[in-house]
C-alpha atoms as a PDB file:
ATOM      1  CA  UNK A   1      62.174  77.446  99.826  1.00  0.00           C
ATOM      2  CA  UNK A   2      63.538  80.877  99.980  1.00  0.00           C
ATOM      3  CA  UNK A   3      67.550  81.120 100.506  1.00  0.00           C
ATOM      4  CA  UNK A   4      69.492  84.212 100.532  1.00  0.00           C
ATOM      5  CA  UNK A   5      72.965  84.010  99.583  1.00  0.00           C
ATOM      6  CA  UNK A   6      75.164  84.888 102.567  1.00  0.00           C
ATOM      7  CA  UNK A   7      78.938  86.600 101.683  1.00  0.00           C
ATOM      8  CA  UNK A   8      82.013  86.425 104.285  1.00  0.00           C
ATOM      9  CA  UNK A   9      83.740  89.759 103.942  1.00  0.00           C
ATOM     10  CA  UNK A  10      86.681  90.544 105.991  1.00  0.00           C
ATOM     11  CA  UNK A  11      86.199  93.550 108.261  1.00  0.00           C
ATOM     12  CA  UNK A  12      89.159  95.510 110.022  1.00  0.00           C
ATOM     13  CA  UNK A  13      89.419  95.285 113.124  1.00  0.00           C
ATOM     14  CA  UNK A  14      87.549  98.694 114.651  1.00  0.00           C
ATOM     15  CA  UNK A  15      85.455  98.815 111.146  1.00  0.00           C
ATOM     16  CA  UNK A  16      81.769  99.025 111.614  1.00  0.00           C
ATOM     17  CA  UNK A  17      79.681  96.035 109.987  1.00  0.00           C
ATOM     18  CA  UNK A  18      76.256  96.078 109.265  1.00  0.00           C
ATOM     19  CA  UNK A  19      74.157  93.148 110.484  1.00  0.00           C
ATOM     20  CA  UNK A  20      70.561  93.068 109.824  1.00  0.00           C
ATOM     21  CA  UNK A  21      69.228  92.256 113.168  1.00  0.00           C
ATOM     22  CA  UNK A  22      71.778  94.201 114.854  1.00  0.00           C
ATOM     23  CA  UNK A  23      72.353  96.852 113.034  1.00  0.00           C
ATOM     24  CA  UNK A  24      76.134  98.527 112.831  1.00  0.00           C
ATOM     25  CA  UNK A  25      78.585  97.482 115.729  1.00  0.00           C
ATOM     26  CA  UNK A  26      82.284  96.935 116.612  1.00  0.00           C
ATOM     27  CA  UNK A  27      83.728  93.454 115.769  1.00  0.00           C
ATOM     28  CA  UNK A  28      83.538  90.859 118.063  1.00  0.00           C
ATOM     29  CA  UNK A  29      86.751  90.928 119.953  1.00  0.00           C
ATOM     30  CA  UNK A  30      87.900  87.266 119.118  1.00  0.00           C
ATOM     31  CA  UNK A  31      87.658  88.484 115.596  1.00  0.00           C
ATOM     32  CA  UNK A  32      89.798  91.374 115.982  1.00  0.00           C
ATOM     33  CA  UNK A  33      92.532  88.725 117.986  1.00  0.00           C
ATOM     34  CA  UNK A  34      92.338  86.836 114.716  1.00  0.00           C
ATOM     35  CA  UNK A  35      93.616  89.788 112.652  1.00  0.00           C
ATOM     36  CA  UNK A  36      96.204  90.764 114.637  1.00  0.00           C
ATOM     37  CA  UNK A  37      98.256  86.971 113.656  1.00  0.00           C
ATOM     38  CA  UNK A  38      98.129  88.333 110.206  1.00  0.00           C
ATOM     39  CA  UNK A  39     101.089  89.496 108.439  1.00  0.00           C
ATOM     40  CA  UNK A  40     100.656  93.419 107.731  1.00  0.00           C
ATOM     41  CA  UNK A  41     100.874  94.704 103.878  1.00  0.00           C
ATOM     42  CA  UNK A  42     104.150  94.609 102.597  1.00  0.00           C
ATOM     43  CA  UNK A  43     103.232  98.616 101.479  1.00  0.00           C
ATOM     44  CA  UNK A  44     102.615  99.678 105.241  1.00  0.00           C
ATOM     45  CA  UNK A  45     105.769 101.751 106.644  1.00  0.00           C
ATOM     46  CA  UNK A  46     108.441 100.273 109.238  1.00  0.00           C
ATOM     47  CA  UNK A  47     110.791 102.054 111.088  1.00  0.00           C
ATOM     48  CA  UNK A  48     113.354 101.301 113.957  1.00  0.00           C
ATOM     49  CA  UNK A  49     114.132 103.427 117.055  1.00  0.00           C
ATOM     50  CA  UNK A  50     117.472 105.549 117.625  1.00  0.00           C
ATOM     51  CA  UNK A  51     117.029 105.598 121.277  1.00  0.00           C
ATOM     52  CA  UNK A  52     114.447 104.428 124.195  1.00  0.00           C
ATOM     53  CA  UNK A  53     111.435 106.517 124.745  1.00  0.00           C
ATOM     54  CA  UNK A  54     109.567 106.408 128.066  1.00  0.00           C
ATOM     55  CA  UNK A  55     105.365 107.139 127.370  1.00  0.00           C
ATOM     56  CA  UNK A  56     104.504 110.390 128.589  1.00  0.00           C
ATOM     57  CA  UNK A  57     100.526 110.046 128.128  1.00  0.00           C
ATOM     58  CA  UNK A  58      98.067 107.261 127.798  1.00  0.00           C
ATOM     59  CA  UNK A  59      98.037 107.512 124.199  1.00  0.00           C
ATOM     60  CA  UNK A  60     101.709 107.083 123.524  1.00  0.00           C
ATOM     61  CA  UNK A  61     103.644 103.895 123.265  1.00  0.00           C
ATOM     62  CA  UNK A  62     107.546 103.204 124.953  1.00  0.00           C
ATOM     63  CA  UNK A  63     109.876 102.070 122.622  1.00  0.00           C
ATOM     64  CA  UNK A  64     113.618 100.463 123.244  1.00  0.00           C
ATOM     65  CA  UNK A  65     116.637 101.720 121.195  1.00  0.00           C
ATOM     66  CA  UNK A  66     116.592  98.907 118.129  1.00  0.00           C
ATOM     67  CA  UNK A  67     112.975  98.290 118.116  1.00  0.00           C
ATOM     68  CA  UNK A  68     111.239  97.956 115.381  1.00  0.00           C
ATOM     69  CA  UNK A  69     107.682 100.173 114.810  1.00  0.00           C
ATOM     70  CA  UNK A  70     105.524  98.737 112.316  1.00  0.00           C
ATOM     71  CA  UNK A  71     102.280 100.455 110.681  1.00  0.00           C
ATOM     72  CA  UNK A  72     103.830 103.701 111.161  1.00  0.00           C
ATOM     73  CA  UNK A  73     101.468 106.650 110.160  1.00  0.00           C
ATOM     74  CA  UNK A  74     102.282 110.291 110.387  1.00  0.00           C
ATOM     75  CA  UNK A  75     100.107 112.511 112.308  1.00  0.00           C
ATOM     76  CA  UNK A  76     102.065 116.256 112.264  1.00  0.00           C
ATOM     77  CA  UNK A  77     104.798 117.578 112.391  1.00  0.00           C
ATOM     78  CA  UNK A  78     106.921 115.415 115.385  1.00  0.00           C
ATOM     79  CA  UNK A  79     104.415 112.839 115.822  1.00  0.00           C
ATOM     80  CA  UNK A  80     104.190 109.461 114.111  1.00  0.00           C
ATOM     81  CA  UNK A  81     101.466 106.667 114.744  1.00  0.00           C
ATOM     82  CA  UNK A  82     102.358 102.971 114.848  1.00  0.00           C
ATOM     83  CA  UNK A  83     103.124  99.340 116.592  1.00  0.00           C
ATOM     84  CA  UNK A  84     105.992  98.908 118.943  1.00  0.00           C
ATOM     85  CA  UNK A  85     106.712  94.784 117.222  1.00  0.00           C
ATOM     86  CA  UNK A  86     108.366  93.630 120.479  1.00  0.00           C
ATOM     87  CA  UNK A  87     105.300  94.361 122.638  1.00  0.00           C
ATOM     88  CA  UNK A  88     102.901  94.676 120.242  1.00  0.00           C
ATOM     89  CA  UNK A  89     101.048  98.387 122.049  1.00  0.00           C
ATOM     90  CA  UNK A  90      99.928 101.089 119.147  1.00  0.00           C
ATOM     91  CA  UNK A  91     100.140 104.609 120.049  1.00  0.00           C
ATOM     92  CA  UNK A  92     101.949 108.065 119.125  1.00  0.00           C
ATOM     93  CA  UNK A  93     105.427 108.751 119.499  1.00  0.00           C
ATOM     94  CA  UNK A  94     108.402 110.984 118.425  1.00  0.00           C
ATOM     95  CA  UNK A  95     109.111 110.949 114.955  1.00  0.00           C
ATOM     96  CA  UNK A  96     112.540 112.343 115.926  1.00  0.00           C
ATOM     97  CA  UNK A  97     113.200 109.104 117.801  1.00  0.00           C
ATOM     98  CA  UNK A  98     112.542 106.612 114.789  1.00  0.00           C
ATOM     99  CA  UNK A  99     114.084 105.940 111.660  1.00  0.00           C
ATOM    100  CA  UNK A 100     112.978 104.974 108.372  1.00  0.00           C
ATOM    101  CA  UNK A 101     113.448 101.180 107.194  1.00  0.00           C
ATOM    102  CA  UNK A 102     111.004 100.641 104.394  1.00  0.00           C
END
């Protein structure tokens, strides 16, 4: 009887996996739902807004004066990446608008 050993790894949600009958893929979308009820990393930046900001594109996320932006990336010079916490969208927005936390 020939067994393989099989190994649960966690994969981030938009990481490609490799399966050997299916090759590389996105993850399976309940799987990515599951991540998001995780707590992020305690080193990821947070930073609450200084005043509202209305989405001016499809990639950009609306923020209210107090909320808090988790996951926060920078991407140049006026532009951050991150997670508006009260709704929960991810997009760019003004770095000018935001304000560091930890």
């Amino acid at each position: 009887m020939d067994r393989k050993l099989s190994v649960n790894t966690p994969v981030l949600p938009g990481a490609y996996q490799q399966s050997h009958s299916q090759g590389y893929g996105y993850m399976h979308q309940t799987s990515v739902s599951s991540m998001r009820s995780m707590q992020p990393p305690a080193h990821l930046r947070t930073y609450r807004a200084m005043y509202d900001y209305s989405a001016q594109d499809e990639d950009e996320v609306s923020f209210r004066d107090g909320d808090y932006i988790v996951n926060v990336q920078p991407i140049d010079d006026g532009w951050m990446y991150g997670t508006v916490q009260r709704t929960g969208r991810t997009g760019m927005l003004p770095a000018n608008y935001i304000e560091f936390v930890n």
